[in-house]
PDB file of N, CA and C in Angstrom:
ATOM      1  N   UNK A   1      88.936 111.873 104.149  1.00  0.00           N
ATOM      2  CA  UNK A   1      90.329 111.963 104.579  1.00  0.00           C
ATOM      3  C   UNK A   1      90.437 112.061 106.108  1.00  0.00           C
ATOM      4  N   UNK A   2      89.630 112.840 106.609  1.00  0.00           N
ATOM      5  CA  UNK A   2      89.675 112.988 107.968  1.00  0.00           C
ATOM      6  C   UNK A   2      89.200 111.453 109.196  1.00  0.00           C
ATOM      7  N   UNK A   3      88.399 110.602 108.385  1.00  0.00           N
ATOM      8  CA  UNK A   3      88.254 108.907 109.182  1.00  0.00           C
ATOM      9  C   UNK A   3      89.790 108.661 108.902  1.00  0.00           C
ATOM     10  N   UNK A   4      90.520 108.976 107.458  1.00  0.00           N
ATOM     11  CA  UNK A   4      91.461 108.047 107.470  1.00  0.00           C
ATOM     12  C   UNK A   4      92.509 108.283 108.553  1.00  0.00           C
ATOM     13  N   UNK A   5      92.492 109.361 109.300  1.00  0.00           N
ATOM     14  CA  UNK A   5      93.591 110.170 110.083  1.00  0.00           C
ATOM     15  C   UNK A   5      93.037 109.618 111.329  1.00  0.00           C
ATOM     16  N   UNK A   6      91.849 109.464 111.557  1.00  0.00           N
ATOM     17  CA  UNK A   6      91.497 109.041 113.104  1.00  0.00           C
ATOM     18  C   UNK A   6      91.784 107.263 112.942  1.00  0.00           C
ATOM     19  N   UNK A   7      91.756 106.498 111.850  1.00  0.00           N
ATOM     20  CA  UNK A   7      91.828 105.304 112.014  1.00  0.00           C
ATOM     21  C   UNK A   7      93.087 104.779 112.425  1.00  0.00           C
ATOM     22  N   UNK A   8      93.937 106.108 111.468  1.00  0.00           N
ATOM     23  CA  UNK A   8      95.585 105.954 111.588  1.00  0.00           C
ATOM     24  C   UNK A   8      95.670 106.055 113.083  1.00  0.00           C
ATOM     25  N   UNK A   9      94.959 106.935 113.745  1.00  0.00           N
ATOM     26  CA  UNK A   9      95.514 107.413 115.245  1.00  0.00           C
ATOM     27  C   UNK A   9      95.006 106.499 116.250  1.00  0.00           C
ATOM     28  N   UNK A  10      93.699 105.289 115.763  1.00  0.00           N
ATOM     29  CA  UNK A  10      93.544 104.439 116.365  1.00  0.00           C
ATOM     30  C   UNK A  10      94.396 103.299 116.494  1.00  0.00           C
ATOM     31  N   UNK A  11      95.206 102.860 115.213  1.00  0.00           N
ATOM     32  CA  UNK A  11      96.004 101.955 115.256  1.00  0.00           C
ATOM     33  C   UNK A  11      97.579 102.515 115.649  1.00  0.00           C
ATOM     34  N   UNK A  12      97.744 103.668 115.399  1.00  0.00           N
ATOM     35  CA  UNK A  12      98.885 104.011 115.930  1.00  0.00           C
ATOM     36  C   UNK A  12      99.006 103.927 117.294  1.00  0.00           C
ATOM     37  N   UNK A  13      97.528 103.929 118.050  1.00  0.00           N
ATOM     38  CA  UNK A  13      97.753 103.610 119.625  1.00  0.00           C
ATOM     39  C   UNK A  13      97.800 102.456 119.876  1.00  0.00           C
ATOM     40  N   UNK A  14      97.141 101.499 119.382  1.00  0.00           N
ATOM     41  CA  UNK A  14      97.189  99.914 118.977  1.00  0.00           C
ATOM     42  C   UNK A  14      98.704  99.506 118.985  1.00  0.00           C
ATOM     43  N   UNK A  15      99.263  99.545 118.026  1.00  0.00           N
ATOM     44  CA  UNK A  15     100.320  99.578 118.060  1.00  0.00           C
ATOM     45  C   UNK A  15     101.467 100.133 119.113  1.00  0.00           C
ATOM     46  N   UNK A  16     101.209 101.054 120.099  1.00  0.00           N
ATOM     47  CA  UNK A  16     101.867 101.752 121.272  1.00  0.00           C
ATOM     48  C   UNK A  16     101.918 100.747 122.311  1.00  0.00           C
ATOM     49  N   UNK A  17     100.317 100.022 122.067  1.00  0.00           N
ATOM     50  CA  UNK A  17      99.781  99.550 123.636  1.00  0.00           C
ATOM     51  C   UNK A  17     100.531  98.026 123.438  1.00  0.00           C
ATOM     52  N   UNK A  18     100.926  97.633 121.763  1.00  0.00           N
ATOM     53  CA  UNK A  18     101.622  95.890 121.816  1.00  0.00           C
ATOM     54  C   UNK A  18     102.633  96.145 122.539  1.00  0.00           C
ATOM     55  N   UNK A  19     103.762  97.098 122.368  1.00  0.00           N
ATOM     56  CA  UNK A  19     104.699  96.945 122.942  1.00  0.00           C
ATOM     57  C   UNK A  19     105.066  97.210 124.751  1.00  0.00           C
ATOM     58  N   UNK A  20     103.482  97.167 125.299  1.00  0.00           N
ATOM     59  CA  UNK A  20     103.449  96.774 126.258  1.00  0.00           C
ATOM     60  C   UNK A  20     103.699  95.236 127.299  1.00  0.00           C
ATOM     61  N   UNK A  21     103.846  94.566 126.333  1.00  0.00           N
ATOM     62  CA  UNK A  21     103.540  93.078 126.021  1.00  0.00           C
ATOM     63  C   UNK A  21     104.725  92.715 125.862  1.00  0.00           C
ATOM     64  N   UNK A  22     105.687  92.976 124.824  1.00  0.00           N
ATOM     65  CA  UNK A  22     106.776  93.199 124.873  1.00  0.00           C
ATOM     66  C   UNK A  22     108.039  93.399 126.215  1.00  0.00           C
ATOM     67  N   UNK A  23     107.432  94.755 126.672  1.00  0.00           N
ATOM     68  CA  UNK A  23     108.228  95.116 128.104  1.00  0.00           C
ATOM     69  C   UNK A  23     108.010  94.074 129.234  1.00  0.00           C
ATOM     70  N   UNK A  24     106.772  93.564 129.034  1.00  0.00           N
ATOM     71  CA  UNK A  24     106.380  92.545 129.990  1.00  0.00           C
ATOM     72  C   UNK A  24     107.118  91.539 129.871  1.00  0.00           C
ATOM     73  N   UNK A  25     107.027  90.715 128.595  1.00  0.00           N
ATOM     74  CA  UNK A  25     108.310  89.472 128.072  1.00  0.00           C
ATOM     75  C   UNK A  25     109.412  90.244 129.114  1.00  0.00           C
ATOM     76  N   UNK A  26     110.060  90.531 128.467  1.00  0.00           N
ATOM     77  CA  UNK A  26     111.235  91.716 129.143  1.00  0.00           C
ATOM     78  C   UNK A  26     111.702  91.785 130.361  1.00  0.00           C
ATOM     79  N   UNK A  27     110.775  91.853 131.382  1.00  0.00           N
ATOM     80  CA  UNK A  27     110.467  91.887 132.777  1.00  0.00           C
ATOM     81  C   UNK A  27     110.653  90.705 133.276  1.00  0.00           C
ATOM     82  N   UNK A  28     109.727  89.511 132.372  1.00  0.00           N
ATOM     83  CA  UNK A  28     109.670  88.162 133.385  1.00  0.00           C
ATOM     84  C   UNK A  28     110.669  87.100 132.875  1.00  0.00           C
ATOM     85  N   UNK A  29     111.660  87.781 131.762  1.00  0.00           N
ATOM     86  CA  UNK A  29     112.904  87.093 131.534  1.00  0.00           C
ATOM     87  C   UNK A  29     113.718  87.664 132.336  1.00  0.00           C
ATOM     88  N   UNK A  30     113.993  88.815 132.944  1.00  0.00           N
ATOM     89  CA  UNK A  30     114.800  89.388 133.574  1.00  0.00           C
ATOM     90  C   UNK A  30     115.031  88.772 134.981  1.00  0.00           C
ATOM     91  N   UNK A  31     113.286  88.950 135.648  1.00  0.00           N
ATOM     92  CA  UNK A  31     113.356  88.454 137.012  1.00  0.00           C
ATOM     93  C   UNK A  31     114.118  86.996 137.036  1.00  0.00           C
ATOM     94  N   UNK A  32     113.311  86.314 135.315  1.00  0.00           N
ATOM     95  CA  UNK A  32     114.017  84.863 135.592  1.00  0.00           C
ATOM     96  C   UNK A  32     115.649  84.644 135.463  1.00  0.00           C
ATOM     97  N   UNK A  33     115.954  85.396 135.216  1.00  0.00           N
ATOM     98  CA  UNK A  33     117.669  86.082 135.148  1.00  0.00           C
ATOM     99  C   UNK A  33     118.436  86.220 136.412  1.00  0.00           C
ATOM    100  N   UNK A  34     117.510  87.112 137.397  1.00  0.00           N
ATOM    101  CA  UNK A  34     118.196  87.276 138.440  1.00  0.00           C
ATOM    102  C   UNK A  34     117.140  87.558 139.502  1.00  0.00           C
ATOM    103  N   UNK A  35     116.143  87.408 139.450  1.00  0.00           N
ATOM    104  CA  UNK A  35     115.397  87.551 140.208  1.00  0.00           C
ATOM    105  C   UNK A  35     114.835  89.306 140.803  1.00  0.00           C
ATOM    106  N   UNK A  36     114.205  89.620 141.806  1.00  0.00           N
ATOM    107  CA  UNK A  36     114.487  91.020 142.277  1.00  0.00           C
ATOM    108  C   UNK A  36     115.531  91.525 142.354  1.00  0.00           C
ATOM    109  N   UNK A  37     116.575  91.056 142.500  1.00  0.00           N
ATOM    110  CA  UNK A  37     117.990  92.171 142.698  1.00  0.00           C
ATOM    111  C   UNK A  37     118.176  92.574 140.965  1.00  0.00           C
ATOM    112  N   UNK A  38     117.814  92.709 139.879  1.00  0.00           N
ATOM    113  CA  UNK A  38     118.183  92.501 138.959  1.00  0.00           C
ATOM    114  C   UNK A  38     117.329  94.032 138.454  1.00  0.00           C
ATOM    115  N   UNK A  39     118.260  94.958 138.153  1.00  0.00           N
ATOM    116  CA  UNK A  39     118.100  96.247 137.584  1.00  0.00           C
ATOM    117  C   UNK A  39     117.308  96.319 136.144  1.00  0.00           C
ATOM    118  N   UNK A  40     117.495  95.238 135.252  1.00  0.00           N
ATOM    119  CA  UNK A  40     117.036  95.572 134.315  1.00  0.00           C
ATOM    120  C   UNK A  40     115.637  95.401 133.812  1.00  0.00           C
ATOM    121  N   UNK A  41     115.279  93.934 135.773  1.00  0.00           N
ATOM    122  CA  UNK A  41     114.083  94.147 135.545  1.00  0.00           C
ATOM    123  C   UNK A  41     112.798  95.139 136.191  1.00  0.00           C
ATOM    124  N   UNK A  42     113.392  96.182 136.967  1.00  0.00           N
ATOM    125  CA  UNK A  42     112.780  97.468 136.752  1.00  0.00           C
ATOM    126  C   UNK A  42     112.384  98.374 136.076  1.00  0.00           C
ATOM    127  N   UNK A  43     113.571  98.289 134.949  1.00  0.00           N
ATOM    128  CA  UNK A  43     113.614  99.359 133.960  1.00  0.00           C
ATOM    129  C   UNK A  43     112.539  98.757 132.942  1.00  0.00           C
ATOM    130  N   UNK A  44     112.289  97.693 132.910  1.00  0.00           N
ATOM    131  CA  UNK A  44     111.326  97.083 131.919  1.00  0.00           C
ATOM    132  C   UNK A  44     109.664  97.383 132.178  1.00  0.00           C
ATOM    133  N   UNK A  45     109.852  96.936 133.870  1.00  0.00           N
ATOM    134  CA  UNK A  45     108.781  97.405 134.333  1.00  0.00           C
ATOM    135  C   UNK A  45     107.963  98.504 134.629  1.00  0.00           C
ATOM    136  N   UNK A  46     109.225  99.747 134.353  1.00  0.00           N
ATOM    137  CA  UNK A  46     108.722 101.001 134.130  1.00  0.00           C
ATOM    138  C   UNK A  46     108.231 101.451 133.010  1.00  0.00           C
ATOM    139  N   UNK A  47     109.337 100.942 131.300  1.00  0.00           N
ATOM    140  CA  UNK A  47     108.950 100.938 130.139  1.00  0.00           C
ATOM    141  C   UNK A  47     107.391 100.529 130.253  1.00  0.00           C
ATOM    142  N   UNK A  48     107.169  99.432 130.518  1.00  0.00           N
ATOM    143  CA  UNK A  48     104.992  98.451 130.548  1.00  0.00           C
ATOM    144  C   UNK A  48     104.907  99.836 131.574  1.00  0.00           C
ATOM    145  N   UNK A  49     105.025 100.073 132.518  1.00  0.00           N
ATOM    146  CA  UNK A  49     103.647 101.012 132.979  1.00  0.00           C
ATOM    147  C   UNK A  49     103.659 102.432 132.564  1.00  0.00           C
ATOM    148  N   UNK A  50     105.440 102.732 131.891  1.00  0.00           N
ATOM    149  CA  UNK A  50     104.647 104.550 131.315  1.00  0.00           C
ATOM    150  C   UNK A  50     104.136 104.419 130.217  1.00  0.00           C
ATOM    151  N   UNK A  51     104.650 103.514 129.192  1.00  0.00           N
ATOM    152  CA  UNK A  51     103.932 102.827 127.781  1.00  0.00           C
ATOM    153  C   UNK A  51     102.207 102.511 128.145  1.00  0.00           C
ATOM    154  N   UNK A  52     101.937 102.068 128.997  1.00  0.00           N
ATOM    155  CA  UNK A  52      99.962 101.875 129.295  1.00  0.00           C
ATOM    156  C   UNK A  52      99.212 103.077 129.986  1.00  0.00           C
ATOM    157  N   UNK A  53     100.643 104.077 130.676  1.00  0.00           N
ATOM    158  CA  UNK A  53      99.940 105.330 130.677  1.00  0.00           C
ATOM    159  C   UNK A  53      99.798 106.146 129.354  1.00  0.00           C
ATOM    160  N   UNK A  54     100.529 106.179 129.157  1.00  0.00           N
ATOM    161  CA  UNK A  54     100.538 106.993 127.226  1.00  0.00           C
ATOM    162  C   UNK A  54      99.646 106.056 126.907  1.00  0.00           C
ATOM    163  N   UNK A  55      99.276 105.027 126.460  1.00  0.00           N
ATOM    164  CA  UNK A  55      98.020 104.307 125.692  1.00  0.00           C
ATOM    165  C   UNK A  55      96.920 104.778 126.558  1.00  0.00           C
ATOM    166  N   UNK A  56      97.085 104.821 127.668  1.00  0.00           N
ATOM    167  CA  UNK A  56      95.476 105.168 128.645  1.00  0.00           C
ATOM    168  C   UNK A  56      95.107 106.694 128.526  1.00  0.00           C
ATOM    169  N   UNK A  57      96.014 107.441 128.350  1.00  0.00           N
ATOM    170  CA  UNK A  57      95.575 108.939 127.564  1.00  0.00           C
ATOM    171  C   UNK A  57      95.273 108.849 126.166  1.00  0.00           C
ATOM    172  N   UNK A  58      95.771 108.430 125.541  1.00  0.00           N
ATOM    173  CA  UNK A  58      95.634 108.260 123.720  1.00  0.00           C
ATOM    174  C   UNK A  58      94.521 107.684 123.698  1.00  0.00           C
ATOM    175  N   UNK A  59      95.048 106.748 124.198  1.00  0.00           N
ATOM    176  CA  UNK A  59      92.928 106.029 123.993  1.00  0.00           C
ATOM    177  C   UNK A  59      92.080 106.700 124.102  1.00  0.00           C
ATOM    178  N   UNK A  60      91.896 107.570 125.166  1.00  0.00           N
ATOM    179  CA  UNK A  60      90.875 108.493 125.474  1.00  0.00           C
ATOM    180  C   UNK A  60      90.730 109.290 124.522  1.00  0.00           C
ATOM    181  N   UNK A  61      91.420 109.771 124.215  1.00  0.00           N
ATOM    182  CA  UNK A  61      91.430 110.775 123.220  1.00  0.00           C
ATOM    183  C   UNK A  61      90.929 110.215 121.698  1.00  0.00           C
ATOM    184  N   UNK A  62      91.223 109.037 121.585  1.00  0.00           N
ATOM    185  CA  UNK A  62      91.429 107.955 120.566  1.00  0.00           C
ATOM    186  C   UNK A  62      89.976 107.520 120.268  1.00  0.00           C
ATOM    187  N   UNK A  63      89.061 107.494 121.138  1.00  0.00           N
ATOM    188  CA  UNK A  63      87.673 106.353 121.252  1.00  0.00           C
ATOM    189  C   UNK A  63      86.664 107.714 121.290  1.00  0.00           C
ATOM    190  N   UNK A  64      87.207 109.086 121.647  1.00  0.00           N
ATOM    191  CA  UNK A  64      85.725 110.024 121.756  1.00  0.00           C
ATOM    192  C   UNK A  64      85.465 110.145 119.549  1.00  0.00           C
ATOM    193  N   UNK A  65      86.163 109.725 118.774  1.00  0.00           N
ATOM    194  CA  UNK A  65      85.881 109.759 117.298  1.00  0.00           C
ATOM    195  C   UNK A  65      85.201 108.095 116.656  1.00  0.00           C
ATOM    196  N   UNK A  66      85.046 107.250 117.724  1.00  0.00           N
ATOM    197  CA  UNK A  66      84.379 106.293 117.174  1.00  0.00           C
ATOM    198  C   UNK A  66      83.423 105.699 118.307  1.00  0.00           C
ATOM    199  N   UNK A  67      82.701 104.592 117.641  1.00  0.00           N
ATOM    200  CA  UNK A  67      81.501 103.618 118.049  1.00  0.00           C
ATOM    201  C   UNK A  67      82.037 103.276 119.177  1.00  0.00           C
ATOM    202  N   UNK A  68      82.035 102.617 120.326  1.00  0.00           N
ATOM    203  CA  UNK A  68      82.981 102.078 121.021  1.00  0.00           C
ATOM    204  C   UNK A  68      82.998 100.654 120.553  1.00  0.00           C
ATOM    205  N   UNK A  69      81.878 100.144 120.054  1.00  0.00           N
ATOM    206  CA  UNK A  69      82.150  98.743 119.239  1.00  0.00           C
ATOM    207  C   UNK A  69      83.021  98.415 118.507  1.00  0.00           C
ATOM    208  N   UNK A  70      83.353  99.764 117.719  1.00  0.00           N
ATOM    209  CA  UNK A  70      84.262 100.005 116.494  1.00  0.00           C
ATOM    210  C   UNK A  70      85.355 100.063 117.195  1.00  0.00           C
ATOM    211  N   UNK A  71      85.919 100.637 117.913  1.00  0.00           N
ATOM    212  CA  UNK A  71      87.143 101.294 118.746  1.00  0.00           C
ATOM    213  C   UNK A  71      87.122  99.542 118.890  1.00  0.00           C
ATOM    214  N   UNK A  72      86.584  99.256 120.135  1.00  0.00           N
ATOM    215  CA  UNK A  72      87.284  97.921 120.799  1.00  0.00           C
ATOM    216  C   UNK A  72      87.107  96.683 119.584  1.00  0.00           C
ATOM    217  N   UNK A  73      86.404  96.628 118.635  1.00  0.00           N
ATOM    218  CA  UNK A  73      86.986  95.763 117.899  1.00  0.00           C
ATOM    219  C   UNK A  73      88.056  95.502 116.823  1.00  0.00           C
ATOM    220  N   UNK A  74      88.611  96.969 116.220  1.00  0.00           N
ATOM    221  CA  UNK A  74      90.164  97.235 116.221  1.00  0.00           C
ATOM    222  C   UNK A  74      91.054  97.002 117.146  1.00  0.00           C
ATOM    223  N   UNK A  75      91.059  97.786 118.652  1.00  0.00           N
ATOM    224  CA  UNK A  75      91.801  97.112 119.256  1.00  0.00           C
ATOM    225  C   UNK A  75      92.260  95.749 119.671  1.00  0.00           C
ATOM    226  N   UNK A  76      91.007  94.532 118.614  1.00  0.00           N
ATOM    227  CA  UNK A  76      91.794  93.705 118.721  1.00  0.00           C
ATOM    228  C   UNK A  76      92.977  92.650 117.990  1.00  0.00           C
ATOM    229  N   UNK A  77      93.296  93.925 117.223  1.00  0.00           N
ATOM    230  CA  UNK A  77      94.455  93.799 115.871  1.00  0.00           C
ATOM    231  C   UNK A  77      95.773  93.851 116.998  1.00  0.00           C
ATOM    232  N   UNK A  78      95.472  94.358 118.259  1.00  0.00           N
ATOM    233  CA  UNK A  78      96.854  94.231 119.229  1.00  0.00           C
ATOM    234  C   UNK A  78      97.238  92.741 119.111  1.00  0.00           C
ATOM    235  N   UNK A  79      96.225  91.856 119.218  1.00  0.00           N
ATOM    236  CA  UNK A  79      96.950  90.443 119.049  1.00  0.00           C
ATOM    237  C   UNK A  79      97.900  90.039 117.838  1.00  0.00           C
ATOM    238  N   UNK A  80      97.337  90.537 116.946  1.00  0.00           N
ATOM    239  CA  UNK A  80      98.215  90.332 115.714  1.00  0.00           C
ATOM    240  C   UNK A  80      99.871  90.994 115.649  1.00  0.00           C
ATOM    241  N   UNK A  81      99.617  92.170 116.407  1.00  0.00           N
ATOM    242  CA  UNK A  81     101.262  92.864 116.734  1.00  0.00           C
ATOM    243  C   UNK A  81     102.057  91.958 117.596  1.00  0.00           C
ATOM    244  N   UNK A  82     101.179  91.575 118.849  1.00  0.00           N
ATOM    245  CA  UNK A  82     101.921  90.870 119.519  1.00  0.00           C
ATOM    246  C   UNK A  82     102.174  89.518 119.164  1.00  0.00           C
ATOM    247  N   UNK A  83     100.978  89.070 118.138  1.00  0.00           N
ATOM    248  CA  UNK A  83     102.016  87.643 117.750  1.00  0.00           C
ATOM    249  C   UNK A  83     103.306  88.109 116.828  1.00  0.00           C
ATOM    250  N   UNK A  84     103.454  88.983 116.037  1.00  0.00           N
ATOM    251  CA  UNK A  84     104.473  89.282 115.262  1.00  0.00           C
ATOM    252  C   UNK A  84     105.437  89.590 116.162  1.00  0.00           C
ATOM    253  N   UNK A  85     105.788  90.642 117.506  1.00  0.00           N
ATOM    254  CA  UNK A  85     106.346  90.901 118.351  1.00  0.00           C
ATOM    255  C   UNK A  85     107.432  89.671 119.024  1.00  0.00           C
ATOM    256  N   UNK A  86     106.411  88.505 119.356  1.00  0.00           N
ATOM    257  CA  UNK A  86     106.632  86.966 119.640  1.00  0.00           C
ATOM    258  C   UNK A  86     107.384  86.344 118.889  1.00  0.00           C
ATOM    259  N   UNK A  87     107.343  86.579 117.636  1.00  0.00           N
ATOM    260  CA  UNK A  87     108.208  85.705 116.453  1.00  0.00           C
ATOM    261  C   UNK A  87     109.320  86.429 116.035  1.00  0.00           C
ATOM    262  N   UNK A  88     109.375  87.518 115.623  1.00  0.00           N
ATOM    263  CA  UNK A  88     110.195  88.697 115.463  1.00  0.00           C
ATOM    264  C   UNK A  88     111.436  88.992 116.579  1.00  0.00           C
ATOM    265  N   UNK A  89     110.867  89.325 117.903  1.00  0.00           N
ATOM    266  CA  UNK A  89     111.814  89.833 118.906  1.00  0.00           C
ATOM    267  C   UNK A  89     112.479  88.576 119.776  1.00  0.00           C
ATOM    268  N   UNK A  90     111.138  87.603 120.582  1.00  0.00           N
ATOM    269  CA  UNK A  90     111.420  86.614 121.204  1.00  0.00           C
ATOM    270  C   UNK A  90     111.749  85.248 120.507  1.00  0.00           C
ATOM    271  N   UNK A  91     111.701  84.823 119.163  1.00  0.00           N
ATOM    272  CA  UNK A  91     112.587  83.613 118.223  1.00  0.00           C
ATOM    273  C   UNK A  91     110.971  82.819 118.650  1.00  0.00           C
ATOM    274  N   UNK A  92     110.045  82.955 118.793  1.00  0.00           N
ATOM    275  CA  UNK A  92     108.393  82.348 118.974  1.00  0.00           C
ATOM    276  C   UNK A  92     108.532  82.055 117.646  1.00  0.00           C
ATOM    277  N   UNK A  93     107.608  80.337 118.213  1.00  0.00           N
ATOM    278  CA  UNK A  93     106.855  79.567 116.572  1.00  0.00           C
ATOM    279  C   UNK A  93     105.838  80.251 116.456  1.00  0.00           C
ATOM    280  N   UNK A  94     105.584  80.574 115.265  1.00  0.00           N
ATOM    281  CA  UNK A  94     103.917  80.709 114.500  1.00  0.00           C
ATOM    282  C   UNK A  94     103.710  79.298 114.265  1.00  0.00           C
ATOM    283  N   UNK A  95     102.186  78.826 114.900  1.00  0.00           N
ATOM    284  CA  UNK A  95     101.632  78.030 114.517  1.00  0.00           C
ATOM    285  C   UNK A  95     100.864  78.250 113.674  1.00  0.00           C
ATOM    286  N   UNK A  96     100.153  76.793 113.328  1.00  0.00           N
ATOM    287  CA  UNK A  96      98.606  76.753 112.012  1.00  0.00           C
ATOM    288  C   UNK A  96      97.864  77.375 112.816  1.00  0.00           C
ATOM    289  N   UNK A  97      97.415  76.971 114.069  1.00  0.00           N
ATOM    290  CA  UNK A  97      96.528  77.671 115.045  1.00  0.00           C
ATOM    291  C   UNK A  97      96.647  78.895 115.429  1.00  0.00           C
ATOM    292  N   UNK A  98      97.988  79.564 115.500  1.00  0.00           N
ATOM    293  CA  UNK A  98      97.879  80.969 115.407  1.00  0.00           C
ATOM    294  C   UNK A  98      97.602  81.682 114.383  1.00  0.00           C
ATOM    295  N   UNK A  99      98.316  81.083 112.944  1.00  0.00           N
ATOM    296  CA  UNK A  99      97.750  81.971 111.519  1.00  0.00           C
ATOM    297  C   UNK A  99      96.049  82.127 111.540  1.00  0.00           C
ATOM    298  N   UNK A 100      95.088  80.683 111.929  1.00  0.00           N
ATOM    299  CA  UNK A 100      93.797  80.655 111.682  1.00  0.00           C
ATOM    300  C   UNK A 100      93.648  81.741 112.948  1.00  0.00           C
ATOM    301  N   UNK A 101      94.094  81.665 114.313  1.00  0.00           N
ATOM    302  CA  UNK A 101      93.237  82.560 115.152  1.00  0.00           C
ATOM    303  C   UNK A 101      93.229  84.110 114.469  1.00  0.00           C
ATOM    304  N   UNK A 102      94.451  84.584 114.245  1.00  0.00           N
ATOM    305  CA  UNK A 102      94.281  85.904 113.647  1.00  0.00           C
ATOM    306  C   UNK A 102      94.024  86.328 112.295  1.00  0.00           C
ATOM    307  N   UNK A 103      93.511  85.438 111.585  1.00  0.00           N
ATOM    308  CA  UNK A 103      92.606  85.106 110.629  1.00  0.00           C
ATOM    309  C   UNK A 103      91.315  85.692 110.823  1.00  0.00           C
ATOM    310  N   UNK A 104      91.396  85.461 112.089  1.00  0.00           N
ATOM    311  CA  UNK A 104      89.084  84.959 112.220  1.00  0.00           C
ATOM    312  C   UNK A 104      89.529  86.208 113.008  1.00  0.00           C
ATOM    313  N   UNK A 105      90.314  86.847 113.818  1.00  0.00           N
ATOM    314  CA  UNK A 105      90.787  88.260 114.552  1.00  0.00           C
ATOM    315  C   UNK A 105      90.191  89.084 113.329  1.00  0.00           C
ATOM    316  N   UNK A 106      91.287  88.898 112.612  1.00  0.00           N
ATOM    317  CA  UNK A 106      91.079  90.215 110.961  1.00  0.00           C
ATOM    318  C   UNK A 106      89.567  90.125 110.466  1.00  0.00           C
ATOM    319  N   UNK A 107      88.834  88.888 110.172  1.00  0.00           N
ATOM    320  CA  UNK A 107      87.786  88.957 109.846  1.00  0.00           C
ATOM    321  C   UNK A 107      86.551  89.602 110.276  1.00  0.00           C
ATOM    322  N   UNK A 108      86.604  89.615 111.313  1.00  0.00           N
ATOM    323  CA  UNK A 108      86.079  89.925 112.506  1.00  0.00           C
ATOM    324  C   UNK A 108      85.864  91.447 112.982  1.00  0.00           C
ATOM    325  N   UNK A 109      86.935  92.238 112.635  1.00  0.00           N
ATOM    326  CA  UNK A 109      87.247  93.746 112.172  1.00  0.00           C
ATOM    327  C   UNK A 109      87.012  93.921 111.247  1.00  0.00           C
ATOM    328  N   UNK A 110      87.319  93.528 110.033  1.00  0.00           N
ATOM    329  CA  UNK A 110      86.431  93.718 108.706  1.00  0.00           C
ATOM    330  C   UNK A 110      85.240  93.934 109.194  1.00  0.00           C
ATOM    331  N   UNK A 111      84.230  92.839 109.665  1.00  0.00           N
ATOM    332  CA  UNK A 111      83.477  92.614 109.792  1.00  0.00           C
ATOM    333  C   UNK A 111      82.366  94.072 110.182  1.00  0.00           C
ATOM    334  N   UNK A 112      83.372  94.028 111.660  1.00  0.00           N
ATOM    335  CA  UNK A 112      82.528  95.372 112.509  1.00  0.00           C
ATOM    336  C   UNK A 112      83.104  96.515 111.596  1.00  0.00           C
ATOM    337  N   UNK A 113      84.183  96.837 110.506  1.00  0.00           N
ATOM    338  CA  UNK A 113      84.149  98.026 109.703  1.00  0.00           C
ATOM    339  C   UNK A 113      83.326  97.701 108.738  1.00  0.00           C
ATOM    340  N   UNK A 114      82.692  97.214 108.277  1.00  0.00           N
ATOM    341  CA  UNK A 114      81.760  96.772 106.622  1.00  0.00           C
ATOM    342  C   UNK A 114      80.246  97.626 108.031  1.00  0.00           C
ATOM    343  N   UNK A 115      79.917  96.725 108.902  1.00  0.00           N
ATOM    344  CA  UNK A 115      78.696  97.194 109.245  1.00  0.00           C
ATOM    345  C   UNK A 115      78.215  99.096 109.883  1.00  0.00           C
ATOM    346  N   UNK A 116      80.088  99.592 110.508  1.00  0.00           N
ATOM    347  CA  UNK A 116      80.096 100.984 110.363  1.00  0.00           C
ATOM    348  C   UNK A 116      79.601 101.877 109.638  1.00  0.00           C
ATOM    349  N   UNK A 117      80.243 101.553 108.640  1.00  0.00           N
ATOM    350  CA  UNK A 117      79.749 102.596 106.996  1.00  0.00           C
ATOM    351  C   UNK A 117      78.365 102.605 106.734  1.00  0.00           C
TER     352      UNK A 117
END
């Protein structure tokens, strides 16, 4: 029970750090909006850098309970948030080429969790 609580707390930071990605979209539609004079694209830009400070503490805290192999090859399920993020928030196509890339992403984490245990 206690892996299942640290795995949760690994992907729950996973999940913190997509919507960094997000704020960023956010930012470089804004500037393209109005350029620097444009307020809202500050506020975005503050959302991406206190959002990657909270992930840059969590993490830490996050990676002293695993492999670091293990750690960074979960973290790369962030792609999979952010393609959903892409289709979901910003009206983004899913391609064939994106379903197969995060395909072989997921596999790939399987992968490095099957050889953990």
């Amino acid at each position: 029970m206690n892996r299942t609580k640290d795995y949760i707390g690994l992907h729950l930071n996973i999940f913190l750090f997509s919507f960094t990605s997000v704020f960023s979209k956010c930012a470089s539609i804004q500037y393209s909006r109005g350029g620097l004079e444009n307020p809202l694209l500050y506020l975005y830009l503050f959302l991406m850098l206190a959002n990657c400070g909270v992930y840059a503490i969590m993490w830490q805290r996050v990676i002293k309970k695993f492999d670091l192999s293990t750690a960074y090859a979960n973290r790369s399920v962030y792609l999979i948030w952010s393609q959903l993020w892409a289709v979901i928030i910003f009206k983004e196509n899913l391609t064939w080429n994106n379903i197969v890339g995060l395909v072989i992403v997921l596999i790939g984490v399987v992968m490095v969790q099957e050889n953990e245990e």
